[in-house]
C-alpha atoms as a PDB file:
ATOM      1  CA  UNK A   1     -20.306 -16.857  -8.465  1.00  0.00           C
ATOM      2  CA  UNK A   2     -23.162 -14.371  -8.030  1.00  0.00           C
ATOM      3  CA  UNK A   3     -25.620 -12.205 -10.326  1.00  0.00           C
ATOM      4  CA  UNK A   4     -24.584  -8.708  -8.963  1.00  0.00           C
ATOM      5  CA  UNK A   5     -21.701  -6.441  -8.918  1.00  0.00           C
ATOM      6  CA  UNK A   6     -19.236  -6.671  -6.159  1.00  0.00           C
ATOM      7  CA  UNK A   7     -17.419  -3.385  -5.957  1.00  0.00           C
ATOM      8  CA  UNK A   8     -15.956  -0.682  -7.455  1.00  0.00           C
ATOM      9  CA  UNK A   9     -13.484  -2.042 -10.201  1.00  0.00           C
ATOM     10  CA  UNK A  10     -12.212   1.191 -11.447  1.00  0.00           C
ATOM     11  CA  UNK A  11     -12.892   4.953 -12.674  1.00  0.00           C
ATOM     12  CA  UNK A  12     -12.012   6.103 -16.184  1.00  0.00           C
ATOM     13  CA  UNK A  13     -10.717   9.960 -16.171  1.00  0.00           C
ATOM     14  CA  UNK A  14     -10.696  10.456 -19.581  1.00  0.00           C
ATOM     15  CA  UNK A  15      -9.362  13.626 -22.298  1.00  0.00           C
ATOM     16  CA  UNK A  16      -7.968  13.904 -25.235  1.00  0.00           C
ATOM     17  CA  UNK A  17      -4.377  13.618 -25.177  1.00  0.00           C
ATOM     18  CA  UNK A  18      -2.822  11.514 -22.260  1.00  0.00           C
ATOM     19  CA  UNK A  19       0.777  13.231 -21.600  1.00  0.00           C
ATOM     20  CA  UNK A  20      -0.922  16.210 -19.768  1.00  0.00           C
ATOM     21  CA  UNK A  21      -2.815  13.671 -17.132  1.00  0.00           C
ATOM     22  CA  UNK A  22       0.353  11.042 -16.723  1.00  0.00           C
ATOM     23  CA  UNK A  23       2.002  14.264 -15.783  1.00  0.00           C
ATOM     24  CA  UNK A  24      -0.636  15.114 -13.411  1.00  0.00           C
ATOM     25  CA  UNK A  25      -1.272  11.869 -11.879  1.00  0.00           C
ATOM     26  CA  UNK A  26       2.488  10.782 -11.630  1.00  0.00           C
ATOM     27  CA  UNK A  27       2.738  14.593  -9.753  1.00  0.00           C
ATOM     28  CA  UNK A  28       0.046  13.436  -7.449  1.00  0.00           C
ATOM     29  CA  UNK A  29       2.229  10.704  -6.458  1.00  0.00           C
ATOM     30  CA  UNK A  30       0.386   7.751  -8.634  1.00  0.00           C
ATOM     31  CA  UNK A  31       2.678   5.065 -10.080  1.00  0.00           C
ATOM     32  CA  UNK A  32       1.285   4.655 -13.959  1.00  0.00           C
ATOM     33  CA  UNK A  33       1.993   1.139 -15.896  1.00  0.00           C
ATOM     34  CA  UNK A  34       2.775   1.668 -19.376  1.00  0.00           C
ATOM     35  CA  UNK A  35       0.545   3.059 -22.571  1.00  0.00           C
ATOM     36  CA  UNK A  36      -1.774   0.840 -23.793  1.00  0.00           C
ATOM     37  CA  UNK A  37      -3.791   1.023 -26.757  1.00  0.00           C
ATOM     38  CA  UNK A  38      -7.043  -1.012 -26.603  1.00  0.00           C
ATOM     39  CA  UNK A  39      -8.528  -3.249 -28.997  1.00  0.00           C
ATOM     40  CA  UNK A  40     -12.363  -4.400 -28.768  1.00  0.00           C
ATOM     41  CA  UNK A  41     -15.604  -5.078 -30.753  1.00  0.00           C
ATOM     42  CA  UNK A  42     -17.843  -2.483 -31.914  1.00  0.00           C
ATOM     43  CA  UNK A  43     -20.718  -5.462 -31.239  1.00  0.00           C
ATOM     44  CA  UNK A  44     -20.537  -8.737 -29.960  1.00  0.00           C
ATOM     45  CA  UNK A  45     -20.233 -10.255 -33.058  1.00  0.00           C
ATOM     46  CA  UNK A  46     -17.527  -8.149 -34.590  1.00  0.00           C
ATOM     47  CA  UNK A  47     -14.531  -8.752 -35.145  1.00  0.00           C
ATOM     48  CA  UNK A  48     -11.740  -7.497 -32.667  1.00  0.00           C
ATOM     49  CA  UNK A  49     -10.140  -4.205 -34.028  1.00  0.00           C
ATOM     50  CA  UNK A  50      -7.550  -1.501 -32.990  1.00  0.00           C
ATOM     51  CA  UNK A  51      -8.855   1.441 -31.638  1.00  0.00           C
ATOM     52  CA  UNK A  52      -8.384   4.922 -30.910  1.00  0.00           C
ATOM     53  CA  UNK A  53      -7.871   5.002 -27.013  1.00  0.00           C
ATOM     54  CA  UNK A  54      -4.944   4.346 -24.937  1.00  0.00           C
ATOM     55  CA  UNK A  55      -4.283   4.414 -21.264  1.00  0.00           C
ATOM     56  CA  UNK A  56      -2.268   4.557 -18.908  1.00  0.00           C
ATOM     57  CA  UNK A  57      -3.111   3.193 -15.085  1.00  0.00           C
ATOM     58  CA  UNK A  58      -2.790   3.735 -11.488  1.00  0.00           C
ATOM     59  CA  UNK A  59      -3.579   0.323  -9.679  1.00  0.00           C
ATOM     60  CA  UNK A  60      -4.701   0.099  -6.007  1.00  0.00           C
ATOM     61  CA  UNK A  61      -4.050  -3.047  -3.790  1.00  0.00           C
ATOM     62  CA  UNK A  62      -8.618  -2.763  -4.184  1.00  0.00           C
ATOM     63  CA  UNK A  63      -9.314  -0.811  -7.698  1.00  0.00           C
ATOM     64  CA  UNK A  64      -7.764   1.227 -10.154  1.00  0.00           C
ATOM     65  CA  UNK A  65      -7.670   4.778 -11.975  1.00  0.00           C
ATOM     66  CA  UNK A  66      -7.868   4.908 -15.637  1.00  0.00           C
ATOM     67  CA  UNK A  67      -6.485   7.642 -17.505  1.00  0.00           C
ATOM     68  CA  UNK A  68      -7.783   7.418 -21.086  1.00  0.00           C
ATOM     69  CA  UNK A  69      -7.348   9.505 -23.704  1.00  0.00           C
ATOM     70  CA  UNK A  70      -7.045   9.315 -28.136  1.00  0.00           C
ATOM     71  CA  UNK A  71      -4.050   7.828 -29.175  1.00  0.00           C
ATOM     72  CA  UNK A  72      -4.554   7.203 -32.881  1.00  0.00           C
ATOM     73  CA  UNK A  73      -7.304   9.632 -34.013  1.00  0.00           C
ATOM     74  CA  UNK A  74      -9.415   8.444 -36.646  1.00  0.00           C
ATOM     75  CA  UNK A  75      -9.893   4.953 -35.466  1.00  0.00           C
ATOM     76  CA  UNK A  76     -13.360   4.206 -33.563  1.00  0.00           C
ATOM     77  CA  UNK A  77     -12.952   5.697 -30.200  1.00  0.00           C
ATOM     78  CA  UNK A  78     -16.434   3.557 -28.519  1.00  0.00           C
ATOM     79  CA  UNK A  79     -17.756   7.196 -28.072  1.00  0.00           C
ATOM     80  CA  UNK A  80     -14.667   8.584 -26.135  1.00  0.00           C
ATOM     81  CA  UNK A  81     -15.126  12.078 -27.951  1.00  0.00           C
ATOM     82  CA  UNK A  82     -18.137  12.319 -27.572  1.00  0.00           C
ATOM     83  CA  UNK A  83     -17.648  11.960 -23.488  1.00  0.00           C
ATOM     84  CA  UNK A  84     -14.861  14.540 -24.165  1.00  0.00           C
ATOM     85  CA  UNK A  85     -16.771  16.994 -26.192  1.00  0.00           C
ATOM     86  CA  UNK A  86     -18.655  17.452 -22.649  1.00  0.00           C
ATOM     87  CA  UNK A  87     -16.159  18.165 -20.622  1.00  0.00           C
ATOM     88  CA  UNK A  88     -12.526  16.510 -19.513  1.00  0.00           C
ATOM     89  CA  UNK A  89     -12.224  14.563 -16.569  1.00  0.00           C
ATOM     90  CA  UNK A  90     -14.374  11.383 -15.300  1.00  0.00           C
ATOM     91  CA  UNK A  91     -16.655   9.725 -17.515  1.00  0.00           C
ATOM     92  CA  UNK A  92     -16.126   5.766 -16.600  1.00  0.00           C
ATOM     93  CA  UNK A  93     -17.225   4.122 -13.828  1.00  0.00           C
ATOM     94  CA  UNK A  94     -16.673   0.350 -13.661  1.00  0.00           C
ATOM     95  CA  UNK A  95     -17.893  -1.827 -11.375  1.00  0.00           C
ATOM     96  CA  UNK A  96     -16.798  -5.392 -10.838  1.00  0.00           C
ATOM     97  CA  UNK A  97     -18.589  -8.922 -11.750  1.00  0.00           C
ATOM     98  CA  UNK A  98     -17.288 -12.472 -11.755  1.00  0.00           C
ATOM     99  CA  UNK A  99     -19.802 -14.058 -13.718  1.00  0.00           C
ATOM    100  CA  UNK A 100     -20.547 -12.211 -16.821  1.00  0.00           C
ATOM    101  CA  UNK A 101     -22.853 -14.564 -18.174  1.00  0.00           C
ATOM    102  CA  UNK A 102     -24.920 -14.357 -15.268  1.00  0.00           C
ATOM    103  CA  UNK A 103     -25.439 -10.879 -14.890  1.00  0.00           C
ATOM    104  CA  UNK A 104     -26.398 -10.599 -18.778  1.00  0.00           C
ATOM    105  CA  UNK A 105     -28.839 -12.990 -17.827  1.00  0.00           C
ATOM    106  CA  UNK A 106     -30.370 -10.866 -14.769  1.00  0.00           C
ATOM    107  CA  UNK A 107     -30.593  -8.130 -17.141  1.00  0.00           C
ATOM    108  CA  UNK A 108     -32.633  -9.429 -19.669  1.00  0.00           C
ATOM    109  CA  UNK A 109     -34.889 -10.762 -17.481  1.00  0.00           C
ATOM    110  CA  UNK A 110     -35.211  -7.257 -15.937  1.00  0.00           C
ATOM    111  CA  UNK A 111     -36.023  -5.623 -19.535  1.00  0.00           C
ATOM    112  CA  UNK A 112     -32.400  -3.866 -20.141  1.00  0.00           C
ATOM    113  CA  UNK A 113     -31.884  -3.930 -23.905  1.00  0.00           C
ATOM    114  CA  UNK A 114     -28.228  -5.535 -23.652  1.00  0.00           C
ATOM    115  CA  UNK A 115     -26.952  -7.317 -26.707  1.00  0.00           C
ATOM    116  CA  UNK A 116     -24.352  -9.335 -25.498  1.00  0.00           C
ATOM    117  CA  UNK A 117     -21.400  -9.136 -23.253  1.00  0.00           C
ATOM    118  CA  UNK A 118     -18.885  -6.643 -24.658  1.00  0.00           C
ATOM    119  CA  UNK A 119     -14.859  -7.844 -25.241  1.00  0.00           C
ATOM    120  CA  UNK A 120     -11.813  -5.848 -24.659  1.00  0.00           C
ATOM    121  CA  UNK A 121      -8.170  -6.490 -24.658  1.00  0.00           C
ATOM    122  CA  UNK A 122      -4.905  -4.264 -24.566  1.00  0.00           C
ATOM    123  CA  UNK A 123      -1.456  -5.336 -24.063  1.00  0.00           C
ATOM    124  CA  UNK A 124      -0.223  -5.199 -20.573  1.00  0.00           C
ATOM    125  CA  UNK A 125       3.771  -3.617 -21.014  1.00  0.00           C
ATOM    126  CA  UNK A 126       4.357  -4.040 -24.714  1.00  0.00           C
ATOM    127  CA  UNK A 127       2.519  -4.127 -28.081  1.00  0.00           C
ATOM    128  CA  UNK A 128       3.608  -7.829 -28.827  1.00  0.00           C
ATOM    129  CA  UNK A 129       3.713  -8.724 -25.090  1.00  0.00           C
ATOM    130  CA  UNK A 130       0.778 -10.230 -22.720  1.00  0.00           C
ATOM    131  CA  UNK A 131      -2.926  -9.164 -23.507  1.00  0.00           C
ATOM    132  CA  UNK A 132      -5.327  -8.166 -20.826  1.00  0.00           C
ATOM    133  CA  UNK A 133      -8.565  -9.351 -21.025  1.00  0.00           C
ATOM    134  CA  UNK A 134     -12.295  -8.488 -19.554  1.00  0.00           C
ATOM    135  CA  UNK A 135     -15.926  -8.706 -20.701  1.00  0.00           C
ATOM    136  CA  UNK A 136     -18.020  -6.100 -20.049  1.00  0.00           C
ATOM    137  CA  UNK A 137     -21.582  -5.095 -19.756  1.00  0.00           C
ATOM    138  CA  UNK A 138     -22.499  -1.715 -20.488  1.00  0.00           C
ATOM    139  CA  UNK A 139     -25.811   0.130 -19.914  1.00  0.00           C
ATOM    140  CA  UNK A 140     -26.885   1.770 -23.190  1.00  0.00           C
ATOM    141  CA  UNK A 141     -26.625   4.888 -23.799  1.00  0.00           C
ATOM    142  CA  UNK A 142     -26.661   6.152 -20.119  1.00  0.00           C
ATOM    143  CA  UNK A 143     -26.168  10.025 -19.773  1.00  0.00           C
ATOM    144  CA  UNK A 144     -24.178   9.751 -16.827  1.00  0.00           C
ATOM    145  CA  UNK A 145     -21.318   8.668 -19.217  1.00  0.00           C
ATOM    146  CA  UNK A 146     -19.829   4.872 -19.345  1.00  0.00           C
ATOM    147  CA  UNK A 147     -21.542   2.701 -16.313  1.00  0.00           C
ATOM    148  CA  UNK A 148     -20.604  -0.868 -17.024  1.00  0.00           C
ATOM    149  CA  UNK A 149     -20.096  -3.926 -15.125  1.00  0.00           C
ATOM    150  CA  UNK A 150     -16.940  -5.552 -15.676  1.00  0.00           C
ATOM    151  CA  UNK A 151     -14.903  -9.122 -15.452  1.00  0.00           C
ATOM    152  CA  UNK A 152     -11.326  -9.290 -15.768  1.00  0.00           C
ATOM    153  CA  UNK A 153      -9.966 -12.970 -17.216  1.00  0.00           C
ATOM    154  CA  UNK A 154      -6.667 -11.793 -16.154  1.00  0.00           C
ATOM    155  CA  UNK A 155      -6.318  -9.714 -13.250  1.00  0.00           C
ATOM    156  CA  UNK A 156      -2.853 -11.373 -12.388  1.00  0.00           C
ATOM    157  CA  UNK A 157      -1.298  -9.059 -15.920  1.00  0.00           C
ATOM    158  CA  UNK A 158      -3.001  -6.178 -14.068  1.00  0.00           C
ATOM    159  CA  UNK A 159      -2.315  -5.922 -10.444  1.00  0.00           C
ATOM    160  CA  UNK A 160       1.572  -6.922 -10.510  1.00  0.00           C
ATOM    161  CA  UNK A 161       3.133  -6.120  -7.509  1.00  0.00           C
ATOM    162  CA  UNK A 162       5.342  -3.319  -8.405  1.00  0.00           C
ATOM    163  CA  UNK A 163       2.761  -1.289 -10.361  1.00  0.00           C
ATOM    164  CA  UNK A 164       0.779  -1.304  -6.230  1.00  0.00           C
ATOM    165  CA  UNK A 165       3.519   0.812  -4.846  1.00  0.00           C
ATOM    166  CA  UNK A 166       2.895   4.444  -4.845  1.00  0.00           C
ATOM    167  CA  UNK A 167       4.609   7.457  -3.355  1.00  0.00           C
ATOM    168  CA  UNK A 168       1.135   8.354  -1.950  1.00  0.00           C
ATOM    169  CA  UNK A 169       0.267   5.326  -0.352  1.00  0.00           C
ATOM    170  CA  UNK A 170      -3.184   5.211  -2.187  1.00  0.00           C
ATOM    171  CA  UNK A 171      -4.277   1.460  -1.546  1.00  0.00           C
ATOM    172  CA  UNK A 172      -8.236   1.229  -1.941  1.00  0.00           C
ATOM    173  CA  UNK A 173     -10.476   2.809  -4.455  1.00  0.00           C
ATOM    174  CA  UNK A 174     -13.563   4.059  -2.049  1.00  0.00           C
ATOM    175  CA  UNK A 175     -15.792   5.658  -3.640  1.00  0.00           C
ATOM    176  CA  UNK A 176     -17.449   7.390  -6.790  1.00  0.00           C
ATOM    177  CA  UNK A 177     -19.441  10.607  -6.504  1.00  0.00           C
ATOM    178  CA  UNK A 178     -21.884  11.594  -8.869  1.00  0.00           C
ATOM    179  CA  UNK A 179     -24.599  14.544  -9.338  1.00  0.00           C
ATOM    180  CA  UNK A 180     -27.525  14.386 -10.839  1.00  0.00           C
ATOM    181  CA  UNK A 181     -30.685  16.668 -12.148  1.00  0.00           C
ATOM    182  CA  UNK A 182     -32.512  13.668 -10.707  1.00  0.00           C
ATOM    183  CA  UNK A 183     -30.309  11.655  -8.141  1.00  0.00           C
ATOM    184  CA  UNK A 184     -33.481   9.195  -8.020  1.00  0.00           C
ATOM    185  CA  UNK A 185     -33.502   7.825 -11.917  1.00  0.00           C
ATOM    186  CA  UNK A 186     -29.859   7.685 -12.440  1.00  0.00           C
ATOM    187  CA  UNK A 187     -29.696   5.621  -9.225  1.00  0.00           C
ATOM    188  CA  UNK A 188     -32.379   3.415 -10.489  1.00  0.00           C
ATOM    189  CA  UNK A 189     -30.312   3.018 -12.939  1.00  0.00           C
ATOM    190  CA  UNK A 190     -27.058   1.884 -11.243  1.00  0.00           C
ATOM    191  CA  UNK A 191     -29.270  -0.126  -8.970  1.00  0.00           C
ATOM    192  CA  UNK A 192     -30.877  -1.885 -12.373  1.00  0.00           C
ATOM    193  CA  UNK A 193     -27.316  -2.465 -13.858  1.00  0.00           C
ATOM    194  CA  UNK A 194     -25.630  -3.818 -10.310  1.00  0.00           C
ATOM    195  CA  UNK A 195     -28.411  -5.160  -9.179  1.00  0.00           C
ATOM    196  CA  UNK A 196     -28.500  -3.785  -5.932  1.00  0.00           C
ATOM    197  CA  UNK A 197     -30.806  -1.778  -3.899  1.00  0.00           C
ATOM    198  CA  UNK A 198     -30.226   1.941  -3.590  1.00  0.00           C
ATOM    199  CA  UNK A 199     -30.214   3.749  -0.140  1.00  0.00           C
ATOM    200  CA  UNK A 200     -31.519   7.110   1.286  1.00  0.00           C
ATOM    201  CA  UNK A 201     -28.688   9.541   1.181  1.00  0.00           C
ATOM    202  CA  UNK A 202     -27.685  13.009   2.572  1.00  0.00           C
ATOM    203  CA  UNK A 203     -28.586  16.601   1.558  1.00  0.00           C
ATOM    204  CA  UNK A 204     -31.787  14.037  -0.991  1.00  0.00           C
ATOM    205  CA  UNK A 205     -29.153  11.970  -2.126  1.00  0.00           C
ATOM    206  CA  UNK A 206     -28.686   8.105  -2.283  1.00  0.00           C
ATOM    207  CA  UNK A 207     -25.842   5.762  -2.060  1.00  0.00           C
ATOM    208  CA  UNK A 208     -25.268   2.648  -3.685  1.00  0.00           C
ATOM    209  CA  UNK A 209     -22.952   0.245  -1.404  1.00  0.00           C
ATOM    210  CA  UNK A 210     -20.765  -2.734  -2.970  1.00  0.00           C
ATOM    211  CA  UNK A 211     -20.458  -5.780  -0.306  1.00  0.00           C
ATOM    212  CA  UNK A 212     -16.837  -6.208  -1.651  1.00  0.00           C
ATOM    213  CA  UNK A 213     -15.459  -9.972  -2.963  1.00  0.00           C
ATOM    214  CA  UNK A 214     -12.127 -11.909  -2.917  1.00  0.00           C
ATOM    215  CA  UNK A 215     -10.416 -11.573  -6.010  1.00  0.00           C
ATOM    216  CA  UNK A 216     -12.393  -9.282  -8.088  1.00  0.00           C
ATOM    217  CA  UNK A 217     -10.253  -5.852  -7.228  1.00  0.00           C
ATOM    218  CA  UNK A 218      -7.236  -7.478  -7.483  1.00  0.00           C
ATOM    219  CA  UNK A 219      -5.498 -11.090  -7.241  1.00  0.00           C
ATOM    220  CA  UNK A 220      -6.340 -12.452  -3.959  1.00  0.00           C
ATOM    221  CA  UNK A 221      -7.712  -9.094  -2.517  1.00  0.00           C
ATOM    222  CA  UNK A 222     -10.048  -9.214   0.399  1.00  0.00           C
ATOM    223  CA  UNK A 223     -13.514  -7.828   0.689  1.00  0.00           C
ATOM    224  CA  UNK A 224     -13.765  -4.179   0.747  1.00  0.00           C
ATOM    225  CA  UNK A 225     -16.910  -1.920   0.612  1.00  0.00           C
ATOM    226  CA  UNK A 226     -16.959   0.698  -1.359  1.00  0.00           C
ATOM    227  CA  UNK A 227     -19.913   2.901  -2.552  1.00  0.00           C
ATOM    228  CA  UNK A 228     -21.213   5.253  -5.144  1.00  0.00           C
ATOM    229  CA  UNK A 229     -22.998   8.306  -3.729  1.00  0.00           C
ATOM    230  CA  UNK A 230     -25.477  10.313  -5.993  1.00  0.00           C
ATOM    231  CA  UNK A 231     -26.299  14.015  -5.135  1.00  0.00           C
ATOM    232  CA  UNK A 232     -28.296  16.723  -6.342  1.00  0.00           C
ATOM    233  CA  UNK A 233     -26.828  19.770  -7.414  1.00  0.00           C
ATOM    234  CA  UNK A 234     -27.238  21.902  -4.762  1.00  0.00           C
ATOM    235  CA  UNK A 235     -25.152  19.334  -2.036  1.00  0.00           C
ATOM    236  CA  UNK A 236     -22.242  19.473  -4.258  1.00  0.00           C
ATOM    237  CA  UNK A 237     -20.598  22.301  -2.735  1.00  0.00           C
ATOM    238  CA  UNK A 238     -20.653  20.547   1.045  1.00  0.00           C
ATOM    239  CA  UNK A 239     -19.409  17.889  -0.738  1.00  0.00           C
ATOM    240  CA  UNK A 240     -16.553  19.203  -2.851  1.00  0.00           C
ATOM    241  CA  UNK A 241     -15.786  22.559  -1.879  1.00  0.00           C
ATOM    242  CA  UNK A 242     -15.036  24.835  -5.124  1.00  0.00           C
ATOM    243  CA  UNK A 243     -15.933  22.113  -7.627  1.00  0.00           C
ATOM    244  CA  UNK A 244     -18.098  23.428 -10.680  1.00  0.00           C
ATOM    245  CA  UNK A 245     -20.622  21.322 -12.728  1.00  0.00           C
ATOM    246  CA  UNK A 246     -19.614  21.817 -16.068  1.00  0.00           C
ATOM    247  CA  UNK A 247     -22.841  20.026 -17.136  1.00  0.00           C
ATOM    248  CA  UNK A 248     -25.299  17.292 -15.702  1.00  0.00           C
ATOM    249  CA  UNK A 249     -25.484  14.372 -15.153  1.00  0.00           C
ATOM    250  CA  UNK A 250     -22.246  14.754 -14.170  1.00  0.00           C
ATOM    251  CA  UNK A 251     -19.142  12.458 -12.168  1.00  0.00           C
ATOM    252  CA  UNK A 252     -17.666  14.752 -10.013  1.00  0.00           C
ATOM    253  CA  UNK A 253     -14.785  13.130  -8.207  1.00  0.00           C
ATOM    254  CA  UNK A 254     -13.640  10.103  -6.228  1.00  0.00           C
ATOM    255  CA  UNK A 255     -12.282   9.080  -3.352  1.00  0.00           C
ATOM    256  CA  UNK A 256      -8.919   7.004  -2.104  1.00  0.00           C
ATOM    257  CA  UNK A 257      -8.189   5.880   0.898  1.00  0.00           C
ATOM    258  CA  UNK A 258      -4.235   6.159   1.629  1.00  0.00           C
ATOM    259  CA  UNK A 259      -2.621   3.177   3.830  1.00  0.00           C
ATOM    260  CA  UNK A 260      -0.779   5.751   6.124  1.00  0.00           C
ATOM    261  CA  UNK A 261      -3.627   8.068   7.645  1.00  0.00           C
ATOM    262  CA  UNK A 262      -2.687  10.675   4.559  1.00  0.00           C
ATOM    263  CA  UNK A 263       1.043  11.199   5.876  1.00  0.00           C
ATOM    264  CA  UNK A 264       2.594  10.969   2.557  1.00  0.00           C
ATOM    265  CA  UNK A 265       0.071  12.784   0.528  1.00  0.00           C
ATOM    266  CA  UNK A 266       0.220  15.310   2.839  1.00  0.00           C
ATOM    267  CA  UNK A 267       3.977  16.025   2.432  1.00  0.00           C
ATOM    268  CA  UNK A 268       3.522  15.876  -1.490  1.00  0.00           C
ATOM    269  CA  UNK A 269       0.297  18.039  -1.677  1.00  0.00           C
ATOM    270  CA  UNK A 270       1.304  20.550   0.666  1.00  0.00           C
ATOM    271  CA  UNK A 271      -0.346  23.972  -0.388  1.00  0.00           C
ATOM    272  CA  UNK A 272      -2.268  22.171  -3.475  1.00  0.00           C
ATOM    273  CA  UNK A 273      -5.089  20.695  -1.365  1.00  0.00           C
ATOM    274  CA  UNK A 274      -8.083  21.240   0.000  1.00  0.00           C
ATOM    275  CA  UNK A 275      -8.327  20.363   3.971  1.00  0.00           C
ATOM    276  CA  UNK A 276     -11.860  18.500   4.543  1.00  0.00           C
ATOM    277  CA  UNK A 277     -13.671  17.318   7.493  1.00  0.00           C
ATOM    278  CA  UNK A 278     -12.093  14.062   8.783  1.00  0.00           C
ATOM    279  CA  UNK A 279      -8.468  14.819   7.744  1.00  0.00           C
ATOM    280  CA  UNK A 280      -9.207  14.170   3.811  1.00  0.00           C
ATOM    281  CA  UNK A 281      -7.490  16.183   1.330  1.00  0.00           C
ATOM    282  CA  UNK A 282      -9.200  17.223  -1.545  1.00  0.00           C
ATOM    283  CA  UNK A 283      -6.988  18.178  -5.044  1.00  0.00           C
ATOM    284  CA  UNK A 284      -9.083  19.874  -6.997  1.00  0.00           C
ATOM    285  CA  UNK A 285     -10.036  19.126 -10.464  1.00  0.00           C
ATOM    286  CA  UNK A 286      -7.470  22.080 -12.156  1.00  0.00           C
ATOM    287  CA  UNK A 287      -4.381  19.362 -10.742  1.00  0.00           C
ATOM    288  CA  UNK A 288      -6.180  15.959 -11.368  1.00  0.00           C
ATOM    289  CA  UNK A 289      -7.427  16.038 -15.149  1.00  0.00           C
ATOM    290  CA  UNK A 290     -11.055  17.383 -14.817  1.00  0.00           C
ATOM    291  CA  UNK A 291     -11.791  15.541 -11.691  1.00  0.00           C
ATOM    292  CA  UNK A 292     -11.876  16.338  -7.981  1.00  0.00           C
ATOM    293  CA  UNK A 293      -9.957  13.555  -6.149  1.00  0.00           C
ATOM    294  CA  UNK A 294     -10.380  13.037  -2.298  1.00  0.00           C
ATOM    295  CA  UNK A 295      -7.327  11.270  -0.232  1.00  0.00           C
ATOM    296  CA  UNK A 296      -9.287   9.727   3.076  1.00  0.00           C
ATOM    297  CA  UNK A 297      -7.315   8.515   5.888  1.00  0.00           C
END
């Protein structure tokens, strides 16, 4: 058990309704488990309530793609709209812990004003079926959008073997990209959260690199490193070719790596994507739901 985040758990692309990006993802070749709507505390003492959000997600043999949206407007929404009202597209990044306790620990010591570990649940293929379950640890208030840490107390609900298969051949969730006004405080502040040290980048940049861990991106998944990279404005364009900043701080895009050098995404993207150095594809944010997403060999 350890005090720091592991890797990349998932990425939330969020709007307001969710037909338009199950349609987009399932076109991109994803394989989606069913709507869920979540349930969680407004505080850590509260009591467990329905809420407004549902997904819907893509799981990766290492990670997973979120696609959340409102399901039942008027119910709280844990400041969903509010991420919306910016712009739609990514606003969650997630990174995975195995000791919750722990890590709330760390961060007290360190001076982050955390009140508790966070609780959510959803069902996992019906409303009276299964429950998922994972505490989290959010940073308050962070303008990048949601940065939390993350346990799941049930990954075996989540990563069942025939949600892994996908006409793409997306297998590992790789990396996060995100650009800042100042790449050097909201790294700080992903290096406070995970705590783990931040690295010179390109173009004034830095990257933050997960070491990877068995069992916390999936049920019995190997180590993997994956990364966030931070960038200023101005490297965005080298970056993600064509990609506008709708407003700052702002999560650009991610990456997946495919298991078959980008063969199948190739045939299914043909004319849609972007060619990039290195034989990635790039669809841009007009066919993924707000946010660029990179397919890497």
């Amino acid at each position: 058990m350890t005090d720091t985040a592991l890797a990349l758990d998932h990425v939330g692309v969020c709007n307001f309704e969710l037909g338009p990006m199950t349609a987009a993802y399932e076109a991109l070749g994803f394989t989606l488990s069913p709507i869920a709507q979540q349930s969680g505390k407004r505080t850590p003492d509260s009591p467990t309530e329905r809420m407004a959000t549902g997904n819907r997600c893509a799981f990766l043999r290492h990670g997973y793609i979120e696609l959340l949206a409102i399901v039942e407007p008027g119910r709280w929404d844990n400041r969903l709209s509010e991420f919306v009202g910016r712009y739609g597209g990514l606003h969650i990044l997630a990174m995975a812990m195995d000791d919750a306790e722990a890590n709330l620990a760390r961060l007290r010591r360190g001076g982050v004003d955390i009140p508790g570990i966070a609780h959510l649940e959803r069902p996992v293929d019906k409303p009276d079926g299964p429950r998922a379950r994972f505490s989290r640890l959010p940073w308050p208030d962070a303008p990048e959008g949601r940065l939390q840490l993350i346990q799941h107390h049930t990954p075996e609900l989540m990563w069942q073997p025939h949600l892994l298969e996908h006409a793409n051949k997306a297998d590992l969730l790789k990396e996060l990209i995100l650009v800042s006004p100042n790449p050097a405080e909201s790294g700080a502040r992903l290096s406070r959260l995970t705590g783990l040290p931040l690295e010179p980048g390109a173009e004034g940049g830095f990257v933050l690199r997960f070491p990877g861990g068995a069992g916390v991106a999936g049920p019995n998944a190997p180590a993997m490193e994956t990364r966030v990279s931070l960038l200023p404005p101005e490297a965005l364009p080298a970056v993600l070719p064509g990609v506008e900043i709708p407003s700052l701080p702002f999560l650009a895009g991610f990456v997946v790596r495919t298991s078959d050098g980008n063969a199948a995404v190739a045939r299914l993207l043909a004319g849609k994507a972007v060619e990039l150095p290195g034989g990635r594809l790039m669809v841009p944010p007009s066919l993924a739901a707000g946010a660029a997403l990179v397919f890497a060999p």
